[in-house]
N, C-alpha and C. Protein backbone atom coordinates (compact mmCIF):
# COMPACT_ATOMS: atom_id res chain seq x y z
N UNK A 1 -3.62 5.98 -16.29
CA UNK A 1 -3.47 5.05 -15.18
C UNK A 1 -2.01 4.95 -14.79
N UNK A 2 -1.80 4.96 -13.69
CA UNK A 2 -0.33 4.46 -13.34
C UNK A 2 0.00 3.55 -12.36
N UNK A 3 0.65 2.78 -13.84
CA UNK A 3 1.11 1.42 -13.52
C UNK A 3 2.28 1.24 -14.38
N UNK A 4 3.15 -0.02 -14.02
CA UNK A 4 4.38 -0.09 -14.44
C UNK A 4 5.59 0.45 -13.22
N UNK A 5 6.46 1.33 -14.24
CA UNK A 5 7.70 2.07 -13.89
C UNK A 5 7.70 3.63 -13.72
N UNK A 6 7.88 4.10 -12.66
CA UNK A 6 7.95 5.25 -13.03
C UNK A 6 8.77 5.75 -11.75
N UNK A 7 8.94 7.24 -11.93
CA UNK A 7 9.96 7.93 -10.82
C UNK A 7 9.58 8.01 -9.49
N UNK A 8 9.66 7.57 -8.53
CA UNK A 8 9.29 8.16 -7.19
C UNK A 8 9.92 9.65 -6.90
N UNK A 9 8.79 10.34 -6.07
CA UNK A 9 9.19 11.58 -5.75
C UNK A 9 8.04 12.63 -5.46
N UNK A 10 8.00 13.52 -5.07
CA UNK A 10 7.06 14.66 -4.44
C UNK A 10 7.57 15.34 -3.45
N UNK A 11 6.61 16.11 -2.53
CA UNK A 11 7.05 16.99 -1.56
C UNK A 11 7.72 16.55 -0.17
N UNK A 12 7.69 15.34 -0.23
CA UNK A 12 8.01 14.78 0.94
C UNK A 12 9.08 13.76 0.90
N UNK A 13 9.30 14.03 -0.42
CA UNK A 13 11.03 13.01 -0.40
C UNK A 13 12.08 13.39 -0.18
N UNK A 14 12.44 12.38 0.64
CA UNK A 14 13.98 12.65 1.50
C UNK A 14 14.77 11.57 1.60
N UNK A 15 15.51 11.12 0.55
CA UNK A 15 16.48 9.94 0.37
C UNK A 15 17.50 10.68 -0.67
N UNK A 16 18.35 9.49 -0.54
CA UNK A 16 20.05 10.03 -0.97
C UNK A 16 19.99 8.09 -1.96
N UNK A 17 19.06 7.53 -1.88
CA UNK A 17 18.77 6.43 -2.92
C UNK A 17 17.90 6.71 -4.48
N UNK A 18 18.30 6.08 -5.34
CA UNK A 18 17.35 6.41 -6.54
C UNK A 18 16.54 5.31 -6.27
N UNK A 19 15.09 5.54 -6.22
CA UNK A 19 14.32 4.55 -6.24
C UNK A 19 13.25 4.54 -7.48
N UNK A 20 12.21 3.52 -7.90
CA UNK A 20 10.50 4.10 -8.05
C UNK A 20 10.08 3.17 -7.54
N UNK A 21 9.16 3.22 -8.29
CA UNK A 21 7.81 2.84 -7.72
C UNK A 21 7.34 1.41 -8.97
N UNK A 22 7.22 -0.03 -8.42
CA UNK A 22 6.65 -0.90 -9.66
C UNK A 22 5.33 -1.47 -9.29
N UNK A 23 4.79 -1.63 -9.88
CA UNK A 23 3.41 -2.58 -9.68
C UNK A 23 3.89 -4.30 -9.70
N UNK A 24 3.53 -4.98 -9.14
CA UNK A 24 3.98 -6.34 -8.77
C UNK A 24 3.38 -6.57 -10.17
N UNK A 25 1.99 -6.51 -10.62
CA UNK A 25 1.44 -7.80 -11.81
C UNK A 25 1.73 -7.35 -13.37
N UNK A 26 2.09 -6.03 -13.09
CA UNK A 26 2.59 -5.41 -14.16
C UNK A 26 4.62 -5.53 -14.52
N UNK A 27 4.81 -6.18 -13.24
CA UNK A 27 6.27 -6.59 -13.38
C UNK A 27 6.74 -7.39 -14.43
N UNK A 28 8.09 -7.51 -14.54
CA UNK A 28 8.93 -8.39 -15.58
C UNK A 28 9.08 -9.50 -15.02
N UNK A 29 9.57 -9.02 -13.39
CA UNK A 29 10.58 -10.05 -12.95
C UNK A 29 10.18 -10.48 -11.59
N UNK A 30 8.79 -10.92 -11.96
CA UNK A 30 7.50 -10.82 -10.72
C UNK A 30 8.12 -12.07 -9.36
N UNK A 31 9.27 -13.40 -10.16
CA UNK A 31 9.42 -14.18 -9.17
C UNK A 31 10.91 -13.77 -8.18
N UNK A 32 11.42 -12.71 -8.47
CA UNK A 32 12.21 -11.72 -8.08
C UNK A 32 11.56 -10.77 -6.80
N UNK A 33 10.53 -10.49 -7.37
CA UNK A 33 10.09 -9.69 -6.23
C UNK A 33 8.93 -10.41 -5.00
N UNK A 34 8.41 -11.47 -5.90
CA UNK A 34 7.66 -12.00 -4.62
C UNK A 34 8.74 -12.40 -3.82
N UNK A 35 10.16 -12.98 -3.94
CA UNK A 35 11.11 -13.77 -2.97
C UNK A 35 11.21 -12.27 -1.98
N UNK A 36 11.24 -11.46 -2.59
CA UNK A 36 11.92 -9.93 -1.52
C UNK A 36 10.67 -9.80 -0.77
N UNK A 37 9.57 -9.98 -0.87
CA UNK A 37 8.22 -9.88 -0.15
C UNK A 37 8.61 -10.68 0.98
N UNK A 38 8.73 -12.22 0.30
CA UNK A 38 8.85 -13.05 1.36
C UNK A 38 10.23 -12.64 2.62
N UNK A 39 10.82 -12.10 2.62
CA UNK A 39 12.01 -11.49 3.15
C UNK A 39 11.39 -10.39 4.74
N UNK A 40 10.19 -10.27 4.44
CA UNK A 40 9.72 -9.78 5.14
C UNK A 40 9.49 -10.08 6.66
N UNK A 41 10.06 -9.92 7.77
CA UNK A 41 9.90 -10.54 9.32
C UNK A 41 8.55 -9.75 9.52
N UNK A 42 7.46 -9.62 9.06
CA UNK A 42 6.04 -9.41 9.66
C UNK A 42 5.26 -10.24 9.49
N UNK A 43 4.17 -10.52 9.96
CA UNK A 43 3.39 -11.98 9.97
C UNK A 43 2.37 -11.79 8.91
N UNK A 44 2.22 -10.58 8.90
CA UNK A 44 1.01 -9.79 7.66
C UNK A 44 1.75 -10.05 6.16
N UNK A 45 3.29 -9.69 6.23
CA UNK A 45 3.81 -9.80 5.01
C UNK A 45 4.45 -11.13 4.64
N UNK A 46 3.89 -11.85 5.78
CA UNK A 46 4.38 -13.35 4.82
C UNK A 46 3.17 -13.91 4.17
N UNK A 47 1.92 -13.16 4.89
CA UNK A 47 0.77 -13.64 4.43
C UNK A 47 0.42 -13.13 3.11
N UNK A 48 0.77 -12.09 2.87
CA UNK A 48 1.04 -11.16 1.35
C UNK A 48 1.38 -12.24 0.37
N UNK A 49 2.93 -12.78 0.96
CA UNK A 49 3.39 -13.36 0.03
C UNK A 49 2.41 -15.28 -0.05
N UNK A 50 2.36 -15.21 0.52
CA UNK A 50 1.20 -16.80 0.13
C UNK A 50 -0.05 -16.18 -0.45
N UNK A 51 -0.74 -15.43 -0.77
CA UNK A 51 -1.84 -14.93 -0.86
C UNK A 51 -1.03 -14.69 -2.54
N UNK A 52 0.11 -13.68 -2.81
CA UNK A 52 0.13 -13.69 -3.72
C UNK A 52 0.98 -15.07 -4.47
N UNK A 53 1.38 -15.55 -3.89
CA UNK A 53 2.32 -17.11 -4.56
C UNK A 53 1.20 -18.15 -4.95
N UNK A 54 -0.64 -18.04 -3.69
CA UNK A 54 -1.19 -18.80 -4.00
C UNK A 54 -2.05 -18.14 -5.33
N UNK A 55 -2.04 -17.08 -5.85
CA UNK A 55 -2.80 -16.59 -6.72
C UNK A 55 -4.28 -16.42 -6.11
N UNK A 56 -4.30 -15.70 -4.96
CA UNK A 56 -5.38 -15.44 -4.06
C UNK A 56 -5.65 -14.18 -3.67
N UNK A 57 -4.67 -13.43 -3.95
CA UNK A 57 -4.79 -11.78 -3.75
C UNK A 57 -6.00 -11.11 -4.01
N UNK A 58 -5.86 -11.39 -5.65
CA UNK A 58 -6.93 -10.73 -6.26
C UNK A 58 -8.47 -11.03 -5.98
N UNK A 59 -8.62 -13.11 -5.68
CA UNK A 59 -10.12 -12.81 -4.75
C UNK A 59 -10.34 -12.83 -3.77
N UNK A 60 -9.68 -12.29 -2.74
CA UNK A 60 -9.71 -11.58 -1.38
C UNK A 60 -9.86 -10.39 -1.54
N UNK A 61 -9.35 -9.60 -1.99
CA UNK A 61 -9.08 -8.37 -2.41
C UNK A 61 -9.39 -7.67 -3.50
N UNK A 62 -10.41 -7.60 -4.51
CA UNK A 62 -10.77 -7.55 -6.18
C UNK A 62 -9.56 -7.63 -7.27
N UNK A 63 -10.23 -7.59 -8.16
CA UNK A 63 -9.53 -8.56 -9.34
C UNK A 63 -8.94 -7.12 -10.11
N UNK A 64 -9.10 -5.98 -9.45
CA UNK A 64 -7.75 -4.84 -10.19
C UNK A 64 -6.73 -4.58 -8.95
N UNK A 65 -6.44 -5.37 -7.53
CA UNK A 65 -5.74 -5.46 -6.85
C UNK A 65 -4.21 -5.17 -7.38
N UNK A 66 -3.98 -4.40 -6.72
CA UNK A 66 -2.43 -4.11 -7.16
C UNK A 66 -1.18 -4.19 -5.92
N UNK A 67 0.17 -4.67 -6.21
CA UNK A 67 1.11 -4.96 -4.99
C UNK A 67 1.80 -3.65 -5.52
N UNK A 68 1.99 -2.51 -4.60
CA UNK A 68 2.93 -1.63 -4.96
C UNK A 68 4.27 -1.58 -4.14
N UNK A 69 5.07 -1.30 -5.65
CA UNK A 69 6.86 -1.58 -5.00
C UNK A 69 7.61 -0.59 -5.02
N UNK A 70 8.35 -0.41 -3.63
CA UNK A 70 9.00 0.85 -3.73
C UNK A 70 10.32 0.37 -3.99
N UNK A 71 11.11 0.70 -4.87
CA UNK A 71 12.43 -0.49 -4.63
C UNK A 71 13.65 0.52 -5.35
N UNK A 72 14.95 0.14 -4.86
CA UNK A 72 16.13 0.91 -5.15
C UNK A 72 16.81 -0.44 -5.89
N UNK A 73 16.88 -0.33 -7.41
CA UNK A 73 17.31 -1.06 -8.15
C UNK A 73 16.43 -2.88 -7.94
N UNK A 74 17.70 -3.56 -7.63
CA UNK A 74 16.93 -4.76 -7.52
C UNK A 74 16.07 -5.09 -6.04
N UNK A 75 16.52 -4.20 -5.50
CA UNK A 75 16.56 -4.66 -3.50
C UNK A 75 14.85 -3.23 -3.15
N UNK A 76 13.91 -3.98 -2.52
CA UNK A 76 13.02 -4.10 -2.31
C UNK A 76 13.02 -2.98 -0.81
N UNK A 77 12.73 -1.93 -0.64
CA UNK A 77 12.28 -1.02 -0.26
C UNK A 77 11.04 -0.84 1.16
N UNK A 78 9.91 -1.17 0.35
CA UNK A 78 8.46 -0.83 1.21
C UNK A 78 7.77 -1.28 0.02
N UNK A 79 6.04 -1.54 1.02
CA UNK A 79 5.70 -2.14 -0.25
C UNK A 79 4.23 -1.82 0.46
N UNK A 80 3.16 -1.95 -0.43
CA UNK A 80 1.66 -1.59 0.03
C UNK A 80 0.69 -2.44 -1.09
N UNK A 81 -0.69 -2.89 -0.61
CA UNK A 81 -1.51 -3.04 -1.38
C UNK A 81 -2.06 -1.86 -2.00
N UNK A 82 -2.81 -1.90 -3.15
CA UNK A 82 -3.87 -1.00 -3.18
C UNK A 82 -5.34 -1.62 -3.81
N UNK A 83 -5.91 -1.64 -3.07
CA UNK A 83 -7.49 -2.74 -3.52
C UNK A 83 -8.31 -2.24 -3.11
N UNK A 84 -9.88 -2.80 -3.76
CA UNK A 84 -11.06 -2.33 -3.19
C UNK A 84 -11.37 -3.07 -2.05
N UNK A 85 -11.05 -4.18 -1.52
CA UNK A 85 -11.66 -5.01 -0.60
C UNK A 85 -10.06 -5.00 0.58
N UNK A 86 -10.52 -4.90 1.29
CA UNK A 86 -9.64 -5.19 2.01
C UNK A 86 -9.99 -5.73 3.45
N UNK A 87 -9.47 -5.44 5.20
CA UNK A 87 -10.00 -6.67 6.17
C UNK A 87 -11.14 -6.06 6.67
N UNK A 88 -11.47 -4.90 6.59
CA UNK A 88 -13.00 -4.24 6.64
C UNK A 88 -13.95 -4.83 5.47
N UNK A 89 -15.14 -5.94 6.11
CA UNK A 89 -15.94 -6.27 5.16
C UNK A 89 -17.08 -5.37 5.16
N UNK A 90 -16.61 -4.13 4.22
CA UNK A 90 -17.70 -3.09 3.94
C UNK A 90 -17.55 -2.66 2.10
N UNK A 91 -18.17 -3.76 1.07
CA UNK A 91 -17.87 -3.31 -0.27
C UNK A 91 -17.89 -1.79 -0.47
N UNK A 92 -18.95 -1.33 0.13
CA UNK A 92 -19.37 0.26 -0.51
C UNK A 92 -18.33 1.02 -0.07
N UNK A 93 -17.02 0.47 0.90
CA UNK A 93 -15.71 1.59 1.36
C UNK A 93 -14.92 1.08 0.96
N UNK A 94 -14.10 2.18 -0.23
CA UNK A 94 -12.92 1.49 -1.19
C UNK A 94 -12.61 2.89 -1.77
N UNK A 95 -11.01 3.37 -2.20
CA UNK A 95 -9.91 2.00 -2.34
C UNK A 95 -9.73 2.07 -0.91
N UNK A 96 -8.83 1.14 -0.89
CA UNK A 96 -7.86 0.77 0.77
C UNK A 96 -6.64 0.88 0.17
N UNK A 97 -5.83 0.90 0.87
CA UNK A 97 -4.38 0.72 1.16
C UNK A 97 -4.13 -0.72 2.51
N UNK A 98 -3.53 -1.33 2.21
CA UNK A 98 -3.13 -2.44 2.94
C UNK A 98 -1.60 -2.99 2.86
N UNK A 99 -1.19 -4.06 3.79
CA UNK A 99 -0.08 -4.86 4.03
C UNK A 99 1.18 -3.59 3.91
N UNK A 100 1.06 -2.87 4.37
CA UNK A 100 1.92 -1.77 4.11
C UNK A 100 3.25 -2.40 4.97
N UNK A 101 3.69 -1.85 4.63
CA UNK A 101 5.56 -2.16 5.07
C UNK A 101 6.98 -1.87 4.23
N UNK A 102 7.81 -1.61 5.63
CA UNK A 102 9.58 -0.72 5.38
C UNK A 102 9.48 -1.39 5.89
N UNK A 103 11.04 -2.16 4.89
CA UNK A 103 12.39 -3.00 5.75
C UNK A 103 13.11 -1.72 6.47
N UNK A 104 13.41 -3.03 7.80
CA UNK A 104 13.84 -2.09 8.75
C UNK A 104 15.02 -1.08 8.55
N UNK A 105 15.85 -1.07 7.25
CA UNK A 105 17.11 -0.34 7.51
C UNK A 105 16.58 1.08 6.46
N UNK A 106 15.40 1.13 6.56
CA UNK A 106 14.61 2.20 5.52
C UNK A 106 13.85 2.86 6.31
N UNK A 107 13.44 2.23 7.30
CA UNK A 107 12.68 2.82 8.45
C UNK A 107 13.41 4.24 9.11
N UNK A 108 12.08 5.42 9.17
CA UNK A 108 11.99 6.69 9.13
C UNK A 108 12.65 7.76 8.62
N UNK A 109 12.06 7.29 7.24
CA UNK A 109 13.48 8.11 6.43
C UNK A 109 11.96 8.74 5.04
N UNK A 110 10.81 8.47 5.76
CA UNK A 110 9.59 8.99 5.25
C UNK A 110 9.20 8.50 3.46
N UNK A 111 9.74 6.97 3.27
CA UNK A 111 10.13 6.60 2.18
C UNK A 111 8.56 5.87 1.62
N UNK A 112 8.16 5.75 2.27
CA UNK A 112 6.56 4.90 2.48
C UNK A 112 5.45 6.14 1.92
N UNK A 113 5.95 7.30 2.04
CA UNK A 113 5.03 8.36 1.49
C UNK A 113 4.60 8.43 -0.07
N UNK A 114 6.35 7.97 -0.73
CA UNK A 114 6.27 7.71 -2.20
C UNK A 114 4.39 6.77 -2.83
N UNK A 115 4.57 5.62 -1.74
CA UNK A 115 3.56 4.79 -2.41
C UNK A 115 2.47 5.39 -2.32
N UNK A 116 2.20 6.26 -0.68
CA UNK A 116 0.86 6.67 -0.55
C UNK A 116 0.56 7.91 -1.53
N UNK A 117 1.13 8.63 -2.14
CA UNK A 117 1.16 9.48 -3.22
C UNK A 117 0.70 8.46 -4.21
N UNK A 118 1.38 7.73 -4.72
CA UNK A 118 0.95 6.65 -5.96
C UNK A 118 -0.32 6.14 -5.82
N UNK A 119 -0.31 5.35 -4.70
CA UNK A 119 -1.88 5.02 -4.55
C UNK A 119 -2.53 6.39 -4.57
N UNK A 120 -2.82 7.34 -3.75
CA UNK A 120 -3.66 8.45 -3.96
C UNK A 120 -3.87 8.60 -5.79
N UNK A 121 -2.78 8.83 -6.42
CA UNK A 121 -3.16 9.18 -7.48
C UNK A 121 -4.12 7.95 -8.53
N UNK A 122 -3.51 7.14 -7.88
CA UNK A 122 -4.46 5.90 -8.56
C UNK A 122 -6.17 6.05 -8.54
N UNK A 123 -6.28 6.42 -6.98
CA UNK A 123 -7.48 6.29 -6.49
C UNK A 123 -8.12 7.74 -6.84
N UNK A 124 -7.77 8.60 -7.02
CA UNK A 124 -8.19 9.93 -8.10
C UNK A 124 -8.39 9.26 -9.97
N UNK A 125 -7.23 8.91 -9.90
CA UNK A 125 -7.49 8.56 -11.74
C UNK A 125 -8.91 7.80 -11.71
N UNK A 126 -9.82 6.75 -10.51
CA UNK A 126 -10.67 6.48 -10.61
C UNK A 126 -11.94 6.69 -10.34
N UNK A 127 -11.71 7.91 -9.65
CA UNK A 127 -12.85 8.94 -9.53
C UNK A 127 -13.09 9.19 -7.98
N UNK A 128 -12.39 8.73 -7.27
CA UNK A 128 -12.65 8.17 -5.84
C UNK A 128 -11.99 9.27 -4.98
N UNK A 129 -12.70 10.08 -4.02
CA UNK A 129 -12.12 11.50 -3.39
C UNK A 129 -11.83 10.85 -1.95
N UNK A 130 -11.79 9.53 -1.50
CA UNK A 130 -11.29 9.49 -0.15
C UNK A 130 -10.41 7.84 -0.28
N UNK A 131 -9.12 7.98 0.33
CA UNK A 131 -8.20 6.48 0.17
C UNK A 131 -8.45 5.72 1.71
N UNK A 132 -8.26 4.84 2.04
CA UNK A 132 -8.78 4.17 3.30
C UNK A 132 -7.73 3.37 3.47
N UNK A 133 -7.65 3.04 5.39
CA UNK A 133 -6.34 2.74 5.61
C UNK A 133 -7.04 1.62 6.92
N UNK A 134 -6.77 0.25 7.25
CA UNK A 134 -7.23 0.12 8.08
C UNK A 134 -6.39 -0.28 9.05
N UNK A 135 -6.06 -0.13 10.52
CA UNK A 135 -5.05 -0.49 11.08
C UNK A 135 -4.69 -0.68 12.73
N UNK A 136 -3.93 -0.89 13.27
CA UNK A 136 -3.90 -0.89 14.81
C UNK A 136 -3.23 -0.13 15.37
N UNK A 137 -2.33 0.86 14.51
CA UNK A 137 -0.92 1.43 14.83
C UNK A 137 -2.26 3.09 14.88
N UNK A 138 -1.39 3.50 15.85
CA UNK A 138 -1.59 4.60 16.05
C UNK A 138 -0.51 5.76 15.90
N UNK A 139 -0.32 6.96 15.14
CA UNK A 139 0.93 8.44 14.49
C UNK A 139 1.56 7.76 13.63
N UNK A 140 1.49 7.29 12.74
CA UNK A 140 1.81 6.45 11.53
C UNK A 140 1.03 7.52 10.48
N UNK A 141 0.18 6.98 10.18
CA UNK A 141 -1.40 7.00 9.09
C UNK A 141 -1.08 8.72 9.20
N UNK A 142 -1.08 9.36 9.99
CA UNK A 142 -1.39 10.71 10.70
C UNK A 142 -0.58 11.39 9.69
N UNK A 143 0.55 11.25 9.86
CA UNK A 143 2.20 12.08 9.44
C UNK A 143 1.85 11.86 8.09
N UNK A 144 1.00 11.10 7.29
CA UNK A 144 1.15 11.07 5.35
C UNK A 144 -0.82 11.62 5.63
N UNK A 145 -1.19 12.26 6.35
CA UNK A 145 -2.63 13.21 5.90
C UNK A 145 -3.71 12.22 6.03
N UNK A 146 -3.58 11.02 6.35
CA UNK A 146 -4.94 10.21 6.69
C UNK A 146 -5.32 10.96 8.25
N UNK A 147 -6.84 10.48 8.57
CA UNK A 147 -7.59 11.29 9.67
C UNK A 147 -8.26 10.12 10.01
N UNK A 148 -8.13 9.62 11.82
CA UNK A 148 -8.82 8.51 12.15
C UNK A 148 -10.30 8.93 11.66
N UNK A 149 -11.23 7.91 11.32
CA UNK A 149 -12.60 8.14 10.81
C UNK A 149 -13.32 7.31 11.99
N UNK A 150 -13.15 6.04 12.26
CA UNK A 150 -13.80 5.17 13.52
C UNK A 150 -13.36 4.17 13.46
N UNK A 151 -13.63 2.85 14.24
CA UNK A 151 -12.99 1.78 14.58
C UNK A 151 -14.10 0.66 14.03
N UNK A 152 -13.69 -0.11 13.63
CA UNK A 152 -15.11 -1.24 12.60
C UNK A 152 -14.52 -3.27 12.97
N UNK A 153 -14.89 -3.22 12.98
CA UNK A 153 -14.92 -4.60 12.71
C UNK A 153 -14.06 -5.35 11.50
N UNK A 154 -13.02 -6.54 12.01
CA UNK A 154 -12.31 -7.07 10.88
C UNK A 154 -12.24 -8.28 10.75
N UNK A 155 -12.16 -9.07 9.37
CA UNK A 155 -12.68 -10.17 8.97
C UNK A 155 -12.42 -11.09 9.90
N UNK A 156 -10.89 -10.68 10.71
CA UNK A 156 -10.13 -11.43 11.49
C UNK A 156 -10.57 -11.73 12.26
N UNK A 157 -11.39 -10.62 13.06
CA UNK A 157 -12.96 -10.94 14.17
C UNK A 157 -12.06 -9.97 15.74
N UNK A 158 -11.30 -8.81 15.10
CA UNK A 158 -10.78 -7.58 16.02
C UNK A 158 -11.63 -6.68 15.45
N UNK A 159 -11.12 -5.38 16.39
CA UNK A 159 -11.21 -3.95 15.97
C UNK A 159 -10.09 -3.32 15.44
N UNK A 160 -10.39 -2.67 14.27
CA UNK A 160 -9.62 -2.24 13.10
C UNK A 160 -9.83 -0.75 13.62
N UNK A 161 -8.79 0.42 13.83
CA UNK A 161 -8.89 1.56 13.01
C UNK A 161 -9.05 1.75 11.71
N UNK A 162 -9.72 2.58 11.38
CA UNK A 162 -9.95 2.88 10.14
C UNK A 162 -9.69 4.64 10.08
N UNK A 163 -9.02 4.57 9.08
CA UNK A 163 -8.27 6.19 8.65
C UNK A 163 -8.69 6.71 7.28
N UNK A 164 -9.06 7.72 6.97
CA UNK A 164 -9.50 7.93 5.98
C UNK A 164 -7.94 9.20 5.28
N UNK A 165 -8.31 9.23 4.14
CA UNK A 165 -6.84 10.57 3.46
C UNK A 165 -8.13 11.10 2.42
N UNK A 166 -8.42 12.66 2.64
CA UNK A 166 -8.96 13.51 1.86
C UNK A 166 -8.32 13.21 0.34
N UNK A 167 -9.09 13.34 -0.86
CA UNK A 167 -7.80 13.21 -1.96
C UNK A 167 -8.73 14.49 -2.69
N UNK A 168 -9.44 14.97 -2.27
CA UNK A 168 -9.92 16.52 -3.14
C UNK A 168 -9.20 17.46 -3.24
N UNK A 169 -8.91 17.76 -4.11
CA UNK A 169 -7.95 19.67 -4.07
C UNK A 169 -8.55 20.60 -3.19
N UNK A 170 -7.92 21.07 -2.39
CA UNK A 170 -8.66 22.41 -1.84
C UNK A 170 -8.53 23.76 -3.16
N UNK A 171 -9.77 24.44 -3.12
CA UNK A 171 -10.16 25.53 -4.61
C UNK A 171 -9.59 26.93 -3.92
C-alpha cells in the first residue's frame, strides 16, 4: 500500500523543487497541513478543509478516504482526494479522485501529475483497472490520460463531467 512518505517522481516530472508525496491521516504534523489546505482561494478547497477539520471527510467520502499531499518541505504544493464516494452518487463507480488543486505559483509546471500517478497506483494496489475524475473543467483531466466517459448528475444537483484514466498495462 502506499501511504505515508515517499519520493515523488515518474515520466512526467519537471521541477527544479524536491518534493513527495504525504497522506494527510497518515501525517505527523496533520494540524500543519490542514492550515496550508485552508490557504487555499478555491471554494471547493475551503470546503476540504471544514469537511476535514469537521472530521466529515471520511463519511461523505468512505472511511479509507485519503487527502493526498504534494509538498516541497514544509510549504504545501497541490493536493487531491482519493475516495470511493465522491459528488457522483453512484457507489458501484470508484476510486475517484477529487478536490484536486495547485497553488497558483506551481501552476503549469505539470506538478499535479505526481499525485495522479500515486493515486493510480493506489487504485491498482486495490484491484481496480479504471480511476474516476469528476469535473467541469474541460483539457485538464486530458493532458494526465483520463478520457471524458459522460456527464451524470451531482449531489450538488449540476452536471458533472465524468473522466475515466485506463490503469491496465497494455501486453
Amino acid at each position: 500500500m502506499v501511504t505515508g512518505r515517499f519520493r515523488a517522481g515518474g515520466e512526467n516530472w519537471r521541477s527544479d523543487v524536491m518534493t513527495e508525496i504525504i497522506e494527510y491521516y497518515d501525517s505527523t504534523n496533520k494540524e500543519h497541513w490542514l492550515a496550508e489546505i485552508a490557504k487555499s482561494d478555491w471554494r471547493a478547497g475551503q470546503l476540504l478543509y471544514e469537511l476535514i477539520r469537521d472530521d466529515k471527510l471520511k463519511n461523505l467520502c468512505g472511511e479509507n478516504a485519503k487527502v493526498l499531499l504534494l509538498v516541497d518541505g514544509e510549504k504545501l504544493i497541490s493536493y487531491c482526494t482519493y475516495v470511493e464516494q465522491d459528488e457522483i452518487n453512484e457507489p458501484e463507480i470508484k476510486p475517484w479522485i477529487g478536490f484536486v488543486y495547485t497553488f497558483p505559483e506551481y501552476r503549469g509546471k505539470r506538478l499535479f501529475g505526481n499525485l495522479v500517478e500515486c493515486a493510480c497506483a493506489l487504485a491498482r494496489e486495490e484491484g481496480y483497472d479504471v480511476l474516476h475524475v469528476s469535473t467541469e473543467t474541460i483539457g485538464i483531466y486530458e493532458t494526465y490520460g483520463f478520457i471524458y466517459w459522460k456527464s451524470m448528475p451531482s449531489i450538488y444537483g449540476w452536471t458533472s463531467r465524468v473522466y475515466r484514466k485506463n490503469l491496465k498495462k497494455a501486453k
